[in-house]
Protein backbone atom coordinates (compact mmCIF):
# COMPACT_ATOMS: atom_id res chain seq x y z
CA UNK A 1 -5.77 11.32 -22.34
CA UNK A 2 -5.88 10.44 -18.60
CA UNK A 3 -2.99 9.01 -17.56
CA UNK A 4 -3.04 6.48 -14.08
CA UNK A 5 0.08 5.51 -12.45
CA UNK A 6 -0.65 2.15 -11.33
CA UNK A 7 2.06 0.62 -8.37
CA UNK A 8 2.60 -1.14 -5.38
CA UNK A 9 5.12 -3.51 -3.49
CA UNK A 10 6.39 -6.92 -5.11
CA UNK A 11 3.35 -9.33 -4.87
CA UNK A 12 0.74 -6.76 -3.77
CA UNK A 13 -1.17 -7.62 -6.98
CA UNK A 14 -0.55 -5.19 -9.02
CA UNK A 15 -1.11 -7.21 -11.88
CA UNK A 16 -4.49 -8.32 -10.69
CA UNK A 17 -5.74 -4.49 -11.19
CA UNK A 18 -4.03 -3.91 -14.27
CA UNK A 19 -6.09 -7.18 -15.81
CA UNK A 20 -9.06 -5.64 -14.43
CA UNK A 21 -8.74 -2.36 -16.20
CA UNK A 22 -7.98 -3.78 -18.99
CA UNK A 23 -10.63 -5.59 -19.28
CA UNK A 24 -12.73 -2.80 -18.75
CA UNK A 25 -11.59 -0.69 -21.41
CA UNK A 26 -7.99 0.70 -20.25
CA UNK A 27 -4.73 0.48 -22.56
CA UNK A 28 -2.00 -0.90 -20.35
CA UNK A 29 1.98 0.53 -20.23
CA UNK A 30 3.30 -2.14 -18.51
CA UNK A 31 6.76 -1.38 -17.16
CA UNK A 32 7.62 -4.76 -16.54
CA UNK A 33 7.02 -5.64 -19.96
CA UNK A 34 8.79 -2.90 -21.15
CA UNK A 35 12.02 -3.71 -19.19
CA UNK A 36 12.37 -7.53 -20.64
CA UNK A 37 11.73 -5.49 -24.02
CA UNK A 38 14.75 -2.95 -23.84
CA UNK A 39 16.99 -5.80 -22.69
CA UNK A 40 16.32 -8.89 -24.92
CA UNK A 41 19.09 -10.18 -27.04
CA UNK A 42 20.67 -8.50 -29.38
CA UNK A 43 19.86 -4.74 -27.84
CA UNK A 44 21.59 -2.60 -26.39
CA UNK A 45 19.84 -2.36 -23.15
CA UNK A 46 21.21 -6.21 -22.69
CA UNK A 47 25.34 -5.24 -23.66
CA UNK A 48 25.45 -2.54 -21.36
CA UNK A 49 24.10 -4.65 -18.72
CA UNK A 50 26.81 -7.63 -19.18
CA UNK A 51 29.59 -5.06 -19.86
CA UNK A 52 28.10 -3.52 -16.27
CA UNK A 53 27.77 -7.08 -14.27
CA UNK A 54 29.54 -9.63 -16.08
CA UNK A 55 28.70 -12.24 -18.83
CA UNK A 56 27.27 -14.34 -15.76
CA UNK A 57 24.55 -13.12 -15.81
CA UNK A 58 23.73 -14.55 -18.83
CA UNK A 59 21.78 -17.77 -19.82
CA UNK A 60 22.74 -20.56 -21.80
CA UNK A 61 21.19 -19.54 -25.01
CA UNK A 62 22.13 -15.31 -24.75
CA UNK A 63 19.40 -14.22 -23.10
CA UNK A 64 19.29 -12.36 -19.67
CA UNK A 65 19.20 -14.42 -16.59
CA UNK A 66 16.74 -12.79 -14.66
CA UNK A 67 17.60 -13.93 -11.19
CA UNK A 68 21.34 -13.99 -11.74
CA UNK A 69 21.42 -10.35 -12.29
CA UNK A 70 19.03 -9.66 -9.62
CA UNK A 71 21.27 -11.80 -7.34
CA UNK A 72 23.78 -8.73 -8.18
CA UNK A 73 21.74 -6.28 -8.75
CA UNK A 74 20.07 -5.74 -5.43
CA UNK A 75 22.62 -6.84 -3.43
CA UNK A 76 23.70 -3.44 -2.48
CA UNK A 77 22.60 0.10 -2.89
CA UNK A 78 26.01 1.24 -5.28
CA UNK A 79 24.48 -1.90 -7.54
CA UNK A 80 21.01 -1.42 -7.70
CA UNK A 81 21.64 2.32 -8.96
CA UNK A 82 23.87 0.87 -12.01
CA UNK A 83 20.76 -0.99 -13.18
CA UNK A 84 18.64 1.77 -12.85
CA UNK A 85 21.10 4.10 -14.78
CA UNK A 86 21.16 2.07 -17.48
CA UNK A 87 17.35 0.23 -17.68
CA UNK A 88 15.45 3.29 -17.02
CA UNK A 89 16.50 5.94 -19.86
CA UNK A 90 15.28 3.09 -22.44
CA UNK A 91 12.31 2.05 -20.56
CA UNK A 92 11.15 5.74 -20.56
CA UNK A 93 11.82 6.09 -24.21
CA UNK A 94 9.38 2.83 -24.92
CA UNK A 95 6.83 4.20 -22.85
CA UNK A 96 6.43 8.06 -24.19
CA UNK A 97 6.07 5.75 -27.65
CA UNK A 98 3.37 3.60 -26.12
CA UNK A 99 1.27 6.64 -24.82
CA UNK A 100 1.82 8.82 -27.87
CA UNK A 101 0.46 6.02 -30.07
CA UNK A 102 -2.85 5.78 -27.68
CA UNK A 103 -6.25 7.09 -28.99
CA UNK A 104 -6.81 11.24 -27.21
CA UNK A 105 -9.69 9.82 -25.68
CA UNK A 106 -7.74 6.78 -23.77
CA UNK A 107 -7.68 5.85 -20.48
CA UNK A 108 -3.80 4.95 -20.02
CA UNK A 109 -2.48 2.39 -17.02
CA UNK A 110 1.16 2.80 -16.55
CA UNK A 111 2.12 -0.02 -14.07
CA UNK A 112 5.35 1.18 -12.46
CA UNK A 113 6.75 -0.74 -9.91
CA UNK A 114 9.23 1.89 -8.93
CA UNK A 115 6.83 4.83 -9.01
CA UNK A 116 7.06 5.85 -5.04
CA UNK A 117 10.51 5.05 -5.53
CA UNK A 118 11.41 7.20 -8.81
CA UNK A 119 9.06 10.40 -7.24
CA UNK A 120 7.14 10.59 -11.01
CA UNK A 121 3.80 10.57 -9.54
CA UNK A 122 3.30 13.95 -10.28
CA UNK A 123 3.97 13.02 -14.24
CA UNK A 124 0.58 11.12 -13.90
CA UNK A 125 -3.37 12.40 -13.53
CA UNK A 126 -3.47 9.73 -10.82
CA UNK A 127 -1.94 7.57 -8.75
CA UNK A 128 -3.63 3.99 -7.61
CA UNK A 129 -1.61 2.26 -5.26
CA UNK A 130 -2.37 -1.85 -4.23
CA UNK A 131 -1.47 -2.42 -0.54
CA UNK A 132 -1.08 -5.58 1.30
CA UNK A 133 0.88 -6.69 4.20
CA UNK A 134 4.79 -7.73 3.75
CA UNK A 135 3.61 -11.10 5.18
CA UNK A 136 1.19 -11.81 2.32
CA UNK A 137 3.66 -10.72 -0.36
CA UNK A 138 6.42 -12.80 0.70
CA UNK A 139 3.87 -15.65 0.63
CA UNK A 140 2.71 -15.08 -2.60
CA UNK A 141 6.31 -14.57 -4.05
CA UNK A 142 7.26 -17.40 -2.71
CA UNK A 143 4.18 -19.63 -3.73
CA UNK A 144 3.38 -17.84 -6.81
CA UNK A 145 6.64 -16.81 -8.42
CA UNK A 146 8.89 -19.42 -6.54
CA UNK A 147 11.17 -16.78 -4.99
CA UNK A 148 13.01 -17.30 -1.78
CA UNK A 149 11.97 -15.73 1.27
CA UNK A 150 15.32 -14.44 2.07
CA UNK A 151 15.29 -12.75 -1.70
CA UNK A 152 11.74 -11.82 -0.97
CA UNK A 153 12.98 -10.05 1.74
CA UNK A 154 15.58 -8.03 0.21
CA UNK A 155 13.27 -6.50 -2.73
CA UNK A 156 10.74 -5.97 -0.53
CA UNK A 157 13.02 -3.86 1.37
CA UNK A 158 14.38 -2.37 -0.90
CA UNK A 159 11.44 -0.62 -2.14
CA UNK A 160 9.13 1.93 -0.54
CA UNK A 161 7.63 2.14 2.50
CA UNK A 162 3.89 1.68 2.96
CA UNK A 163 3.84 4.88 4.53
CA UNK A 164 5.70 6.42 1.58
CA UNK A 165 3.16 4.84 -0.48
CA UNK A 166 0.35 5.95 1.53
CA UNK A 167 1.55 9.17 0.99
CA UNK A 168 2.36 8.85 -2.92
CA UNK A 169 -1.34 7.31 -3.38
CA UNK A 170 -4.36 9.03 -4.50
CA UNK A 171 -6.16 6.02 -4.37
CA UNK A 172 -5.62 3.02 -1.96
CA UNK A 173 -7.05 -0.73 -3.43
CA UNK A 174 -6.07 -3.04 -0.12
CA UNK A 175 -5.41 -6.52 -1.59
CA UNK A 176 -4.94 -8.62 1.50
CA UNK A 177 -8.08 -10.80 0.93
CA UNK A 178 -8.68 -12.82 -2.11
CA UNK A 179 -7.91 -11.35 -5.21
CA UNK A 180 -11.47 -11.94 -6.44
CA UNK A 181 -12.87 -8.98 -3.97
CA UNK A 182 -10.76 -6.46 -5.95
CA UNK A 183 -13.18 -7.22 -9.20
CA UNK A 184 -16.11 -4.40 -7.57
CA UNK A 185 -13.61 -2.06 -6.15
CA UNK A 186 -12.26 -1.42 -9.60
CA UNK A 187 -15.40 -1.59 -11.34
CA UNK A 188 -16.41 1.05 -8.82
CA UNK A 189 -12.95 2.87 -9.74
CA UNK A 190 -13.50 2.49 -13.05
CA UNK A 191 -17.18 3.61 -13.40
CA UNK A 192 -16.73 6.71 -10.63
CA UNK A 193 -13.94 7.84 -10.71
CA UNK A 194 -11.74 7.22 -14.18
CA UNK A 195 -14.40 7.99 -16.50
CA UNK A 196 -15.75 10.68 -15.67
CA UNK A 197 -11.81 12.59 -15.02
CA UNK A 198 -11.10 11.64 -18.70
CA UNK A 199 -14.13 13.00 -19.76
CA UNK A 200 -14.14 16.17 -17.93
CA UNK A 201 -10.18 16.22 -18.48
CA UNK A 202 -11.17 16.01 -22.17
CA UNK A 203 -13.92 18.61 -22.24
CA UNK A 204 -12.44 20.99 -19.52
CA UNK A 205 -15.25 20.55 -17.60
CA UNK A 206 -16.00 20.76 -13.86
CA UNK A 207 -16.91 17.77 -11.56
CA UNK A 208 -20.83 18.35 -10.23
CA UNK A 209 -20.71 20.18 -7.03
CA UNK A 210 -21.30 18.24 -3.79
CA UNK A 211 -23.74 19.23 -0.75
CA UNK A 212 -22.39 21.62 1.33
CA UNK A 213 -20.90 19.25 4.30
CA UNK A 214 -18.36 19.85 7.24
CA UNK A 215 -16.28 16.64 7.73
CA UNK A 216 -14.22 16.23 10.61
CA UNK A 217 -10.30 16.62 9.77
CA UNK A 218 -8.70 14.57 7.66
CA UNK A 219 -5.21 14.16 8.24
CA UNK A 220 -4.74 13.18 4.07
CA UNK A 221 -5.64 16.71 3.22
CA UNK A 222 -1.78 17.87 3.77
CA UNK A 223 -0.99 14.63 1.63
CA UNK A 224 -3.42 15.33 -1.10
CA UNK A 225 -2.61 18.98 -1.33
CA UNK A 226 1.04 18.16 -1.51
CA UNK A 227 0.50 16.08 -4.59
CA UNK A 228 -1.48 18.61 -6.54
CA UNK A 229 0.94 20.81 -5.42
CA UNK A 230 3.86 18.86 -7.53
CA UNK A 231 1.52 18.40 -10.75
CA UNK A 232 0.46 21.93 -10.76
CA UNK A 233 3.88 22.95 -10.48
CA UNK A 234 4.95 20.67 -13.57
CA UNK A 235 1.98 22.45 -15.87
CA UNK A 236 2.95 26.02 -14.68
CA UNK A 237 7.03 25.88 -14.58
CA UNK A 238 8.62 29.05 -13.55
CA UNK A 239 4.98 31.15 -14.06
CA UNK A 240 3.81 29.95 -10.74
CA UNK A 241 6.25 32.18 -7.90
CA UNK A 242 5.20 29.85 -5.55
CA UNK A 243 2.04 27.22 -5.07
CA UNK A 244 0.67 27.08 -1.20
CA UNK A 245 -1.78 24.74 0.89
CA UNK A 246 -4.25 27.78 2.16
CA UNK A 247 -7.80 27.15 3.35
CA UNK A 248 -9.62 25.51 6.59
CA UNK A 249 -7.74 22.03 4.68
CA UNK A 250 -4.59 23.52 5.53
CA UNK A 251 -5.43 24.02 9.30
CA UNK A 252 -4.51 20.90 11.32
CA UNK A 253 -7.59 20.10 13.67
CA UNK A 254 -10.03 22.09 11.60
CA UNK A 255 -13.88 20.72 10.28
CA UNK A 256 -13.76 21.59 6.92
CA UNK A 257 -15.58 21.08 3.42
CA UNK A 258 -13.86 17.95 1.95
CA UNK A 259 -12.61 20.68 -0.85
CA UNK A 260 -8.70 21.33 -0.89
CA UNK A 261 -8.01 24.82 -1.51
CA UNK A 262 -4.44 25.35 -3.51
CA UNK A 263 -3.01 29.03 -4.19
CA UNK A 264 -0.75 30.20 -7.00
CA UNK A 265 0.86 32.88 -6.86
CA UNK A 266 1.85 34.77 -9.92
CA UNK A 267 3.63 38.08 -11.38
CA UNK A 268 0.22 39.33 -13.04
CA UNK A 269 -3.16 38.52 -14.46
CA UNK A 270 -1.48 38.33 -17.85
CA UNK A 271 0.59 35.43 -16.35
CA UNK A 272 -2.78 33.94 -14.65
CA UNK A 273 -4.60 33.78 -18.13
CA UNK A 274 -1.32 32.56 -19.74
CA UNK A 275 -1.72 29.59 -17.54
CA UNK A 276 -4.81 28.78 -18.85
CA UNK A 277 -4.30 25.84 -21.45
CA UNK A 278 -0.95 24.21 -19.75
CA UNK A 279 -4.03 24.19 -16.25
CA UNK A 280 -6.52 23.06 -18.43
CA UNK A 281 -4.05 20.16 -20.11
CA UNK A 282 -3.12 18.66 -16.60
CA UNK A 283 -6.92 18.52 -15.72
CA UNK A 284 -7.41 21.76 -14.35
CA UNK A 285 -10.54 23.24 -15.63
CA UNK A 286 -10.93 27.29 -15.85
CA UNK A 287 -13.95 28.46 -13.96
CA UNK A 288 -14.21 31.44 -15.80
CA UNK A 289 -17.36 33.06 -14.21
CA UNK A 290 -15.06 33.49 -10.65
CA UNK A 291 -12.45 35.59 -11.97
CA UNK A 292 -12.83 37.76 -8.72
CA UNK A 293 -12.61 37.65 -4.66
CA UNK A 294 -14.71 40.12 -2.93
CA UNK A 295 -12.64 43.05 -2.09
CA UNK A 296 -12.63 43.95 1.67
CA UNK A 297 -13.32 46.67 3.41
CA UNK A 298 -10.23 49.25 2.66
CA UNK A 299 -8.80 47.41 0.55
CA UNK A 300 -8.24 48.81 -3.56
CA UNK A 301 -10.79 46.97 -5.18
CA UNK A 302 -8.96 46.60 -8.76
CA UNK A 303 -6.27 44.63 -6.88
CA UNK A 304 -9.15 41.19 -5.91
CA UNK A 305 -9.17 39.45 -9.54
CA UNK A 306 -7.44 36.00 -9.91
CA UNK A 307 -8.46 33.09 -11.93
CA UNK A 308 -9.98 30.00 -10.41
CA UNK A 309 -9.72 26.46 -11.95
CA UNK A 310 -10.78 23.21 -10.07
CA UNK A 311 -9.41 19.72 -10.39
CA UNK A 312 -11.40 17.34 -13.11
CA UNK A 313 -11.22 14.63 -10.98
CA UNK A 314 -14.66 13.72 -9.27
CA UNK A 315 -12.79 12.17 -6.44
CA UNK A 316 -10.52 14.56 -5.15
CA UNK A 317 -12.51 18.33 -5.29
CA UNK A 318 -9.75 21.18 -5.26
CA UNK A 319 -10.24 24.69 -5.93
CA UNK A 320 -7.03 26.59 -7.58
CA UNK A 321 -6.83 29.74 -7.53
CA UNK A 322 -4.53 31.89 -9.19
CA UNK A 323 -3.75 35.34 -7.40
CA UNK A 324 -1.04 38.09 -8.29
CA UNK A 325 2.00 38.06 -6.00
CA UNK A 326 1.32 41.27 -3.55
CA UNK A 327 -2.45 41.45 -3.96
CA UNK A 328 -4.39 41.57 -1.06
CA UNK A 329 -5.83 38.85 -1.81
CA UNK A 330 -2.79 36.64 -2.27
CA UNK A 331 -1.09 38.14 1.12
CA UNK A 332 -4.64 37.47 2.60
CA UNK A 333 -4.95 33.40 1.92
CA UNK A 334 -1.55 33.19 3.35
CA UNK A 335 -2.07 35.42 6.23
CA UNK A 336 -5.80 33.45 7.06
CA UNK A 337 -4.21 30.57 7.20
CA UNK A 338 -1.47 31.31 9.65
CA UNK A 339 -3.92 33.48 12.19
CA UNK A 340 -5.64 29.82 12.41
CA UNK A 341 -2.89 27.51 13.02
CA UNK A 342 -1.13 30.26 15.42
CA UNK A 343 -4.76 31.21 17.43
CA UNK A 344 -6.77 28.82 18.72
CA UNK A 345 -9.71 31.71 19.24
CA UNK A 346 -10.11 32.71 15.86
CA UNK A 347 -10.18 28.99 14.88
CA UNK A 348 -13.34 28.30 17.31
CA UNK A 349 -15.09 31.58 15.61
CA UNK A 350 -14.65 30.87 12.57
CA UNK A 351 -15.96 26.56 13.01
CA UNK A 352 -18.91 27.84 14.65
CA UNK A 353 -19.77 30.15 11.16
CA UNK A 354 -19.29 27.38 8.84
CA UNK A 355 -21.76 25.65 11.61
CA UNK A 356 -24.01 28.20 10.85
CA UNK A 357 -23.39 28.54 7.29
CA UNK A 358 -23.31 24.95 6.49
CA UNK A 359 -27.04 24.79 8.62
CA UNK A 360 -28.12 27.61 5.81
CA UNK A 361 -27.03 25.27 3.23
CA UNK A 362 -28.84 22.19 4.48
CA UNK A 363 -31.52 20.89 1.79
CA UNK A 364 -29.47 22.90 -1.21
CA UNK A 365 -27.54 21.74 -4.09
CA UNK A 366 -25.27 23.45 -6.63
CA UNK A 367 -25.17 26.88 -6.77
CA UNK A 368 -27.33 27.87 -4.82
CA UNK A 369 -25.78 25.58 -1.48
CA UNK A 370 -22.45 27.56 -2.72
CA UNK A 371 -24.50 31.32 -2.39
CA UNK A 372 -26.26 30.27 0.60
CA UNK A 373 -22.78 29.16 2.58
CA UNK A 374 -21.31 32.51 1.01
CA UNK A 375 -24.02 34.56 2.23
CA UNK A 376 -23.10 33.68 6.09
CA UNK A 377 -19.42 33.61 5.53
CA UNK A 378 -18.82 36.56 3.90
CA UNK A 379 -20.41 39.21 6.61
CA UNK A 380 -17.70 37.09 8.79
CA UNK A 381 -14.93 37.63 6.32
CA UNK A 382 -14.97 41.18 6.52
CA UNK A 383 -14.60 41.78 10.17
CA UNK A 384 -12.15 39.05 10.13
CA UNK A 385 -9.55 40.63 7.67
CA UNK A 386 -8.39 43.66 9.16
CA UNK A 387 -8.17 41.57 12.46
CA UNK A 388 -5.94 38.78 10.72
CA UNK A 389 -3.58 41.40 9.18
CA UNK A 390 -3.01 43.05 12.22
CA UNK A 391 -2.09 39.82 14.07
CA UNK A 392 0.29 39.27 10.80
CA UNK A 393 1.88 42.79 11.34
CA UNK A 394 2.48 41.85 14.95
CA UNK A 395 3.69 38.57 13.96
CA UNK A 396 6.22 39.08 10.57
């Protein structure tokens, strides 16, 4: 199933986009829900939680006093982390049973508050994050929930950063305008971009192939790559030696295909091919056909295999590729990379052949856009690569 980690700051409107997924067809986790669950009377969840803060926090009839505790709760850092020690075990055992009960085919919303907080994006396909300004939320807590601004305040800041959420989010839904205007965005979300990953995370299938296009650096790539990075680390555990940001996407400055390039390094093919299935599970289809670079001049030619997958989501293209530790062409992504960041020459040469390959491109789709960029690249390529290792042997 695809699995969407849905979050965002206290009266962002999280639950705004969770209604509208529903509605379209996703099953909800709600984490909120889950919490007043694993603490109602007569559970567990609620003893350790007087035995922790006192029987004040308590209501008349037994049950938990919501803004008594939080009163408590959040009134310091050394607080805040007893709660979470004690509500977050049992909410995580409710919500592995939720998911394991969904249909295979499901499209699953978790809504985590705490999800930039807790760092568990990676334990998700995808992360949708709703944004508005701290203004706006205090507002609406305070109109729509009847919290104090001065307790607004201090959840608000004791949560993440926008900028930490920025960073967390694979998709942004800005919410500071009526509520109503989110309705197309997810449809669009929905329709584009959700479908489509379950299905081709179900079916180990590609995304189609977009025209060959230079955009001008995006300074999200670094962000993007890092959180691939973290869920392709999770599928591969200690197989993977170490997983790397190579490509023009890596190169600060650098036009580039909007296409991340990711690198892991392994002990041997056997270990590539072993990776197979736990890839393919965290929606990262094989491309079996590429199970080769093209060997460079002097180079052995046995030692260019790898295994390529690509990411299933439509909205976020990634190549993987998975290269033995030593090979010359695992030394060589590393090593390309660095000659561009460290030399500002090589970086001009190289824009103006994509310029020229992208130009050869022009009017192509699919494969043969893909051949036709190759076919000016790769001439390049091979004067390039003796030139970038000797800069690397001059500069260990």
């Amino acid at each position: 199933m695809l699995r969407i980690g849905l979050t965002g700051g206290m009266g962002a409107g999280k639950s705004t986009v969770a209604r509208l997924l529903v509605e379209r067809g996703a099953v909800l986790v709600d984490s909120d829900v889950i919490a007043r669950e694993v603490v109602a009377p007569g559970t567990p969840g609620l003893a350790a939680l007087v035995e922790a803060f006192g029987p004040e926090i308590l209501a008349a009839d037994g049950s938990l006093d919501r803004p008594a505790l939080a009163a408590k709760a959040f009134a310091d850092d050394e607080s805040r982390t007893r709660l979470n020690s004690i509500t977050h075990p049992l909410v995580g055992e409710r919500t592995a049973e939720l998911i394991a009960a969904a249909p295979a085919d499901s499209i699953v919303v978790q809504d985590v508050p705490l999800l930039v907080e807790n760092g568990i994006g990676a334990l998700v396909n995808l992360v949708v994050v709703v944004m508005a300004d701290v203004e706006t939320r205090i507002h609406r807590l305070e109109e729509f929930r009847g919290i104090s601004r001065a307790d607004a305040q201090a959840r608000i800041k004791a949560q993440a950063t926008d900028d930490q959420r920025r960073a967390a989010a694979d998709v942004l839904l800005d919410n500071n305008g009526d509520p109503a205007d989110l309705a197309p965005r997810v449809a669009a979300l929905w329709d584009e971009r959700l479908v489509p990953f379950e299905r081709n995370l179900r079916t180990h299938t590609r995304p189609p192939r977009a025209e060959v296009r230079l955009v001008a650096p995006d300074p999200g790539w670094a962000d993007a790559a890092q959180r691939l990075i973290a869920r392709l680390a999770l599928a591969c555990g200690a197989a993977a030696r170490r997983i790397d940001h190579i490509g023009s996407t890596a190169v600060p400055g650098l036009p580039a295909k909007d296409v991340l390039d990711l690198q892991i390094t392994v002990a041997d093919l056997d270990a590539a091919d072993a990776l197979r299935e736990p890839l393919q599970r965290a929606g990262f289809p094989l491309v079996p056909e590429y199970d080769r670079d093209d060997p460079k001049p002097g180079a052995d030619p046995a030692r260019w295999g790898k295994r390529l997958h690509v990411n299933a989501d439509p909205g976020r293209p990634a190549n993987i590729h998975v290269r033995v530790d030593g090979w010359p062409n695992q030394r060589f992504g590393l090593i390309f990379r660095e000659w561009l960041r460290a030399e500002p020459a090589a970086r001009e040469e190289y824009l103006a052949v994509k310029r020229k390959a992208e130009a050869a491109a022009a009017g192509l789709t699919g494969e043969p856009a893909i051949q036709a960029y190759l076919d000016v690249k790769t001439p390049w390529f091979d004067d390039a690569y003796p030139r970038a290792l000797a800069w690397a042997a001059l500069n260990p």
